[in-house]
PDB file of N, CA and C in Angstrom:
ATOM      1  N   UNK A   1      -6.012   6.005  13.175  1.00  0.00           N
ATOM      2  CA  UNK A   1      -7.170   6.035  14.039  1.00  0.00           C
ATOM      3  C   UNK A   1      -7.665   4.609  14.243  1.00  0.00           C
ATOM      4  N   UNK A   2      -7.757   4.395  15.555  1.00  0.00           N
ATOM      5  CA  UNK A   2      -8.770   3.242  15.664  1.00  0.00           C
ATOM      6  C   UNK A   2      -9.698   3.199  16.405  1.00  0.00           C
ATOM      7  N   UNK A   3     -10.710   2.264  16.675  1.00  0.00           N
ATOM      8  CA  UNK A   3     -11.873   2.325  17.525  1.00  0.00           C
ATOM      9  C   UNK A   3     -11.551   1.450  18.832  1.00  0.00           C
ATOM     10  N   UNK A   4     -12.860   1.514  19.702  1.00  0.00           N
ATOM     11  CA  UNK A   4     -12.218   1.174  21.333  1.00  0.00           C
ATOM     12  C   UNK A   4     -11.688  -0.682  21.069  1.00  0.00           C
ATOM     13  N   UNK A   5     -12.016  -1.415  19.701  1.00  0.00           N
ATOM     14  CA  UNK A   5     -11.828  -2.569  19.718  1.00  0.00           C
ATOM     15  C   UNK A   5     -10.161  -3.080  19.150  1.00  0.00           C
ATOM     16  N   UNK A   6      -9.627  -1.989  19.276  1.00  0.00           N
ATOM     17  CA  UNK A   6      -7.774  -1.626  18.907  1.00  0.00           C
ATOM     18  C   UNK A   6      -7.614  -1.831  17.221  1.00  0.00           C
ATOM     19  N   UNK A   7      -6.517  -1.779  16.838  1.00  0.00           N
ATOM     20  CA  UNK A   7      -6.076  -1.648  15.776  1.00  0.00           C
ATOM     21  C   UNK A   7      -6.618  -2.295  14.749  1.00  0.00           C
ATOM     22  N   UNK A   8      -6.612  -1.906  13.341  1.00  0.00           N
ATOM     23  CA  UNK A   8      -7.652  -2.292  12.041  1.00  0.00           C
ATOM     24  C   UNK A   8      -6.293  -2.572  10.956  1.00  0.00           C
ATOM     25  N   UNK A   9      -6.511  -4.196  10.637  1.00  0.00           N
ATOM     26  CA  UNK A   9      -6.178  -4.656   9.423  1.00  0.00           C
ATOM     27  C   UNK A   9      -7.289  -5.416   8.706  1.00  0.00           C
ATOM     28  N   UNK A  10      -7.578  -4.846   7.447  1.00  0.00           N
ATOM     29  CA  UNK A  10      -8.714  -5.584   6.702  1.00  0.00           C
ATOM     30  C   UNK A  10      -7.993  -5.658   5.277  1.00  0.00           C
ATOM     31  N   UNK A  11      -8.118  -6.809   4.372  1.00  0.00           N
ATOM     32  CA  UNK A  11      -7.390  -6.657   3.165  1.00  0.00           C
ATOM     33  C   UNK A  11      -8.622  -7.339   2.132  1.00  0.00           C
ATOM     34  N   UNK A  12      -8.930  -6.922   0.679  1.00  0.00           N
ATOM     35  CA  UNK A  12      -9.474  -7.613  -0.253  1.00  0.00           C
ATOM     36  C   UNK A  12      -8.960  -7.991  -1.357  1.00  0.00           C
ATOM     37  N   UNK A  13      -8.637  -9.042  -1.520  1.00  0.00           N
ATOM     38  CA  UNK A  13      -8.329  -9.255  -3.409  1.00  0.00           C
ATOM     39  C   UNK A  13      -9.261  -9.282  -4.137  1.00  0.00           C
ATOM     40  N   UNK A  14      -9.256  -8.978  -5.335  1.00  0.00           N
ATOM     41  CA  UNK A  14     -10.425  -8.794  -6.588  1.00  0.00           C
ATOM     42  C   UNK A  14      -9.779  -9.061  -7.657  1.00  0.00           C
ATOM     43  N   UNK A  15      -9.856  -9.618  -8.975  1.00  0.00           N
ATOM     44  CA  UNK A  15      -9.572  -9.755 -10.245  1.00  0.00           C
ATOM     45  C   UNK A  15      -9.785  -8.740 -11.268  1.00  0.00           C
ATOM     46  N   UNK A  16      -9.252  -8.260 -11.934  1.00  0.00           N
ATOM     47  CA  UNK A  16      -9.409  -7.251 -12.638  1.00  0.00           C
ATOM     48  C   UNK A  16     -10.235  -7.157 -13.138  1.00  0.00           C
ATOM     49  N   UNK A  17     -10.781  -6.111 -13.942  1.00  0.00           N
ATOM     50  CA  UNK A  17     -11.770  -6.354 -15.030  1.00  0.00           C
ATOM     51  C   UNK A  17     -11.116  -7.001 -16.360  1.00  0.00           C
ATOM     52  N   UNK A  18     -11.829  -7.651 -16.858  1.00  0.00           N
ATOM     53  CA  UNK A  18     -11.857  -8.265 -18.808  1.00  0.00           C
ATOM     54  C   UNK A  18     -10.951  -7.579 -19.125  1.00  0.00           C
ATOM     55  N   UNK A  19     -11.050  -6.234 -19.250  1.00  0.00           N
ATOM     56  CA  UNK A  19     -10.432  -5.340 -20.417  1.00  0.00           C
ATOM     57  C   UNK A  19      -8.950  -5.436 -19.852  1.00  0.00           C
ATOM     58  N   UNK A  20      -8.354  -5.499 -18.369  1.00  0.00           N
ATOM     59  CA  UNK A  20      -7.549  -5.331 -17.786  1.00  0.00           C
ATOM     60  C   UNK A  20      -6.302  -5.986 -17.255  1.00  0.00           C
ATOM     61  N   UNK A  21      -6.474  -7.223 -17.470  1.00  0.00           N
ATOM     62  CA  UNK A  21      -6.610  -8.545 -17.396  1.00  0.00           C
ATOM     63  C   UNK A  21      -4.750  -8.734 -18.114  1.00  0.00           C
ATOM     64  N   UNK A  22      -4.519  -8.528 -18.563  1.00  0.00           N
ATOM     65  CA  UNK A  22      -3.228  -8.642 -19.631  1.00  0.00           C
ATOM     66  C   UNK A  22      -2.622  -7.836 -19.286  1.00  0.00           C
ATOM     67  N   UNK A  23      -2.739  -6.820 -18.473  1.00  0.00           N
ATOM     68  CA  UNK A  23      -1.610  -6.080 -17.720  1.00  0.00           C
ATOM     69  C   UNK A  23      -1.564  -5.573 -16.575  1.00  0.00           C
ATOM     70  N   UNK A  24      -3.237  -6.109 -15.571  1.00  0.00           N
ATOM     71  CA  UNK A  24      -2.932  -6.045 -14.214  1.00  0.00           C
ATOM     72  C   UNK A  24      -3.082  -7.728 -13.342  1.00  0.00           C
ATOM     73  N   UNK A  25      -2.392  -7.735 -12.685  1.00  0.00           N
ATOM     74  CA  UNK A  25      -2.343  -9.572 -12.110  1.00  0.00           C
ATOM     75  C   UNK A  25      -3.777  -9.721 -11.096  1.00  0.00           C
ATOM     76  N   UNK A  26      -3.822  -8.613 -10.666  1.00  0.00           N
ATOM     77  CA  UNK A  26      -4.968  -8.390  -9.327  1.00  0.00           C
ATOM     78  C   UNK A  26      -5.226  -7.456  -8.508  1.00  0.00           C
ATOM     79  N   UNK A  27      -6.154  -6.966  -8.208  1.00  0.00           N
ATOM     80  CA  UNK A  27      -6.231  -5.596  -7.812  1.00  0.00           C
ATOM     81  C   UNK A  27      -6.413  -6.009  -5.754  1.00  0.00           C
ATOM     82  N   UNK A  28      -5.441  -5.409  -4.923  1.00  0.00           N
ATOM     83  CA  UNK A  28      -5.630  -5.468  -3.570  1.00  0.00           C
ATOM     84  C   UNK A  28      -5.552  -4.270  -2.934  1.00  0.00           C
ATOM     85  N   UNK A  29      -7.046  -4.783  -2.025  1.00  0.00           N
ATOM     86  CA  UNK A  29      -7.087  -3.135  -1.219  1.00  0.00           C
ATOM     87  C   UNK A  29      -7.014  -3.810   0.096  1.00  0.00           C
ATOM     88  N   UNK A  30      -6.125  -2.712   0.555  1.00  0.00           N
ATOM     89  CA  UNK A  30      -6.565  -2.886   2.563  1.00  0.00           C
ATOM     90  C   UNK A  30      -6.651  -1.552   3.207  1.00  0.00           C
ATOM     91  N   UNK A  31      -7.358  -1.419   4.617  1.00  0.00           N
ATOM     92  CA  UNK A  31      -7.404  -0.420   5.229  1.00  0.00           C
ATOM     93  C   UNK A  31      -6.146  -1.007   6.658  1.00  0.00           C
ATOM     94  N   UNK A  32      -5.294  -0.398   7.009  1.00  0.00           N
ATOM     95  CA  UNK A  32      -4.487  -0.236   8.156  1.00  0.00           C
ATOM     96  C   UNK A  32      -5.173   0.678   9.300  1.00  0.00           C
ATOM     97  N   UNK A  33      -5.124   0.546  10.214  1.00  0.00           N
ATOM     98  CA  UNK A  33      -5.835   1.891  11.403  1.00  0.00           C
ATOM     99  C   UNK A  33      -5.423   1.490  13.070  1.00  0.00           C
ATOM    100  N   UNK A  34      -4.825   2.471  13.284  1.00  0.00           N
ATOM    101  CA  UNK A  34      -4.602   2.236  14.782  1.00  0.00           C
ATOM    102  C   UNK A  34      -2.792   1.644  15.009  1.00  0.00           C
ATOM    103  N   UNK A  35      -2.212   1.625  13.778  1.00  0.00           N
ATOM    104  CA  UNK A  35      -0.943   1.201  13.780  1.00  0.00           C
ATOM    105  C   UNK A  35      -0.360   2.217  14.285  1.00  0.00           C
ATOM    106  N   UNK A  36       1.250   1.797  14.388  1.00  0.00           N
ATOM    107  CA  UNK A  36       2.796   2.983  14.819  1.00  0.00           C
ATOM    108  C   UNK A  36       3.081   2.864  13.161  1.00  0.00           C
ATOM    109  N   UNK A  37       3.271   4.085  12.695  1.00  0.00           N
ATOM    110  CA  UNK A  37       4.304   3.814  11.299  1.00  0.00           C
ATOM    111  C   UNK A  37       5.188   2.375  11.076  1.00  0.00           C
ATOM    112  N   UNK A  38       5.815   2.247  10.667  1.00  0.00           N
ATOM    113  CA  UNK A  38       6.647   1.500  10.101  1.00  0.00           C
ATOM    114  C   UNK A  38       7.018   1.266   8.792  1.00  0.00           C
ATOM    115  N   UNK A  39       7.882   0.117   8.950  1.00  0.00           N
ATOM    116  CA  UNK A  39       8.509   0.158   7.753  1.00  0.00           C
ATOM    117  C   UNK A  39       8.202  -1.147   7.054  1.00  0.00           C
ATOM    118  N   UNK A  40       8.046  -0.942   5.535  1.00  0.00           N
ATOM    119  CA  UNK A  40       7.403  -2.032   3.867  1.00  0.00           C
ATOM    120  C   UNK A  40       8.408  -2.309   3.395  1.00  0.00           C
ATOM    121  N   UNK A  41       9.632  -3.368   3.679  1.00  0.00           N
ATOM    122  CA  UNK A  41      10.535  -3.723   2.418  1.00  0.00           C
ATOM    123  C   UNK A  41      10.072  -4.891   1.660  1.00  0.00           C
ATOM    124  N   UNK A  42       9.411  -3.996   0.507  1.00  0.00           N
ATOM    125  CA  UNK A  42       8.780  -5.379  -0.994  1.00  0.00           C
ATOM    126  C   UNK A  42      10.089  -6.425  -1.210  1.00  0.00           C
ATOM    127  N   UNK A  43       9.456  -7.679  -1.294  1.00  0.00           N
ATOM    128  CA  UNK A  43      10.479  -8.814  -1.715  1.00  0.00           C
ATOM    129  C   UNK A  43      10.099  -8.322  -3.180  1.00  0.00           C
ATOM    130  N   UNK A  44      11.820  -8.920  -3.748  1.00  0.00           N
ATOM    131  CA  UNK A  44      12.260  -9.110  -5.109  1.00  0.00           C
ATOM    132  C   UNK A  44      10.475  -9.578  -5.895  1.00  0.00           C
ATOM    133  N   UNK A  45      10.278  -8.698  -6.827  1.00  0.00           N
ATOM    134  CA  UNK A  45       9.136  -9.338  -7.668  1.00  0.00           C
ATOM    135  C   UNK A  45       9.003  -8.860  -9.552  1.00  0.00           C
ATOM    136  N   UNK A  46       8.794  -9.419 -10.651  1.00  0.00           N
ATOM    137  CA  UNK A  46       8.109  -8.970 -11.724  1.00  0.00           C
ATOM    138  C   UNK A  46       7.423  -8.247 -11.907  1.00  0.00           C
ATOM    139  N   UNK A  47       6.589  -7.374 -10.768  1.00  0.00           N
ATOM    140  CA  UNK A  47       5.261  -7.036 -10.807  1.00  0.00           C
ATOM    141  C   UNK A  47       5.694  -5.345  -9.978  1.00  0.00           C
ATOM    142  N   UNK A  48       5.081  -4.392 -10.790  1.00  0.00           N
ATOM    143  CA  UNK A  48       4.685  -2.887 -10.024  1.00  0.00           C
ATOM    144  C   UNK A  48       3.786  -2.851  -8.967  1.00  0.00           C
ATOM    145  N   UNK A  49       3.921  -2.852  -7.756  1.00  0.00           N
ATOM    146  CA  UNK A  49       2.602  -2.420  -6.842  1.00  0.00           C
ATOM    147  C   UNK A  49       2.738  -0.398  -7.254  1.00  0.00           C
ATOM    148  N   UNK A  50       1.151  -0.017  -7.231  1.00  0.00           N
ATOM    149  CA  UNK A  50       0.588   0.827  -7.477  1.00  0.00           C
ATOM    150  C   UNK A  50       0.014   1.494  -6.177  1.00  0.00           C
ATOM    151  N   UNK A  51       0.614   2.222  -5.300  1.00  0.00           N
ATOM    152  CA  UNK A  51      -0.191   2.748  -4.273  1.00  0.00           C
ATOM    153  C   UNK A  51      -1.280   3.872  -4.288  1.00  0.00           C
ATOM    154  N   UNK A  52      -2.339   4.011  -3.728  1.00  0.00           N
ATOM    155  CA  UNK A  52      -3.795   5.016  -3.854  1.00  0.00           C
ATOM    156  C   UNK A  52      -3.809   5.135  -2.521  1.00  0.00           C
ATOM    157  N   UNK A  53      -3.856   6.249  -2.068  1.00  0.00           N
ATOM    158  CA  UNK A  53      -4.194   6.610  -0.764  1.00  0.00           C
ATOM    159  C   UNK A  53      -5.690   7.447  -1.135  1.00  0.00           C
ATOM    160  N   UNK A  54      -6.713   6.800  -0.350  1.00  0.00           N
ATOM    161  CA  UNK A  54      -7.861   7.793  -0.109  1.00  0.00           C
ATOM    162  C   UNK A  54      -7.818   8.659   1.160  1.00  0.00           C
ATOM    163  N   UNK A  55      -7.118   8.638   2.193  1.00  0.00           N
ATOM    164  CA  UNK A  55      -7.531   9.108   3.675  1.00  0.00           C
ATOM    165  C   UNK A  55      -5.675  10.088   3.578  1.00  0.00           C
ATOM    166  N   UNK A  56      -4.685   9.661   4.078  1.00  0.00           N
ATOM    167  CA  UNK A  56      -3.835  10.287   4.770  1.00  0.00           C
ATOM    168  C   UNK A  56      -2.970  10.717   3.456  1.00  0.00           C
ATOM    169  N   UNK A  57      -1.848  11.336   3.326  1.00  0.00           N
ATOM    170  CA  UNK A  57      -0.905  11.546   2.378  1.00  0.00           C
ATOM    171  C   UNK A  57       0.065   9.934   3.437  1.00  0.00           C
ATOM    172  N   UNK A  58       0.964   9.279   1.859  1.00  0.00           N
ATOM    173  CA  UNK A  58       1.723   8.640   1.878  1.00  0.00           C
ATOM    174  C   UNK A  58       3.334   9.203   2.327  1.00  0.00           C
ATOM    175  N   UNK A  59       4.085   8.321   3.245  1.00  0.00           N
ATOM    176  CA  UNK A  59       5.132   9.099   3.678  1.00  0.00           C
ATOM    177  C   UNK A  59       6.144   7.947   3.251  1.00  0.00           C
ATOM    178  N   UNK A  60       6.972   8.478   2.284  1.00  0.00           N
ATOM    179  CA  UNK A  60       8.149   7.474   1.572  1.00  0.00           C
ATOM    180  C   UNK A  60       9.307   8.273   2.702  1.00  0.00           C
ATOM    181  N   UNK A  61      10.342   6.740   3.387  1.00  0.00           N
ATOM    182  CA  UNK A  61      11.735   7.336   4.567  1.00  0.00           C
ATOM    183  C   UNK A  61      12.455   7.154   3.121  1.00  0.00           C
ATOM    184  N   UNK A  62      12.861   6.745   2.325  1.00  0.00           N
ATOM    185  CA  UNK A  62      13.536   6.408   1.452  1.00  0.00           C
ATOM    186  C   UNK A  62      13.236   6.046   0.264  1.00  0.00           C
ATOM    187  N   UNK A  63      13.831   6.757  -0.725  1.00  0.00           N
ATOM    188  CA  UNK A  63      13.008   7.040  -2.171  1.00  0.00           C
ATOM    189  C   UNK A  63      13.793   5.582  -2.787  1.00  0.00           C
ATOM    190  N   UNK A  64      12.940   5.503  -3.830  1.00  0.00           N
ATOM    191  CA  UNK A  64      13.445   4.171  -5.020  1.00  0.00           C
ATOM    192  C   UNK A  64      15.274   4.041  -5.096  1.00  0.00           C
ATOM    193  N   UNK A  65      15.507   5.080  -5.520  1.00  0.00           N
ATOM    194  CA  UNK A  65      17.149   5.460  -5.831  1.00  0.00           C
ATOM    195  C   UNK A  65      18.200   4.963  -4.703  1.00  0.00           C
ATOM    196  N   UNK A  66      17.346   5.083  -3.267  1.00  0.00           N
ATOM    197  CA  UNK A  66      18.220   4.130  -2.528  1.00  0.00           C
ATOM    198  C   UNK A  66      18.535   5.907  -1.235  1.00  0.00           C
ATOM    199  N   UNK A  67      18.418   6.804  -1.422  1.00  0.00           N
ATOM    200  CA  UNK A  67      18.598   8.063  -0.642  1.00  0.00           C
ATOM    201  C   UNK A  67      17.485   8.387   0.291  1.00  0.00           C
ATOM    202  N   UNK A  68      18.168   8.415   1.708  1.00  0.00           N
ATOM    203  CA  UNK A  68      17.411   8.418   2.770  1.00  0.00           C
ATOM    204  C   UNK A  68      16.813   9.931   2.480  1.00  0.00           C
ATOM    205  N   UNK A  69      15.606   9.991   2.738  1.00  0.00           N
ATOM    206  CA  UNK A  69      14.681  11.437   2.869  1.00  0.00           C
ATOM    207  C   UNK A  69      13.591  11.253   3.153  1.00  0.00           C
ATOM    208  N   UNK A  70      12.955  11.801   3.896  1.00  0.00           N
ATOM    209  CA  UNK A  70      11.268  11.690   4.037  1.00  0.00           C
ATOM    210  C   UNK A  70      10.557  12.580   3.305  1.00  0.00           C
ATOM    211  N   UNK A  71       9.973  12.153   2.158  1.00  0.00           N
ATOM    212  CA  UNK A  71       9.126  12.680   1.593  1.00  0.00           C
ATOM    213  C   UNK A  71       7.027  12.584   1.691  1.00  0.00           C
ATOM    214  N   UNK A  72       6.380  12.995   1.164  1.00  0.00           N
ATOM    215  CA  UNK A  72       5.249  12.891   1.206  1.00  0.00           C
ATOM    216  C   UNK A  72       4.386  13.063  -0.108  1.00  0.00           C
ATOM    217  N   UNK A  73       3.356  12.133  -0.271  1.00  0.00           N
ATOM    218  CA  UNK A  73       2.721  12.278  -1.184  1.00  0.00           C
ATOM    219  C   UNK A  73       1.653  11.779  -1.526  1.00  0.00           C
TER     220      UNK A  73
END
């Protein structure tokens, strides 16, 4: 969804909390809106990204293992 001013990218970084600190690097949120699907290939990294959807279910074309399927979740 977007509004009459077209498509919505907004992103925040934040630092973890104290307690958290030693096993998360940084916490980033963004809202997307008004996009076509597409496609996320993560560069090579050390680090787990953690996805949270509040609004839509998440649609994986291709699972970790490398096997094309569209799943949802």
């Amino acid at each position: 969804m977007s509004d009459s001013t077209g498509p919505i990218a907004e992103e925040t970084v934040r630092a973890p909390a104290p307690e958290l600190r030693g096993a998360v690097d940084r916490l980033v949120g963004y809202r997307l809106a008004g996009h076509e699907p597409g496609l996320h290939a993560g560069l090579p990294s050390p680090s787990i990204t953690f996805i949270v959807s509040f609004d839509e279910r998440l649609t994986l074309s291709v699972l970790p293992d490398g096997r094309a399927r569209t799943v949802q979740h």
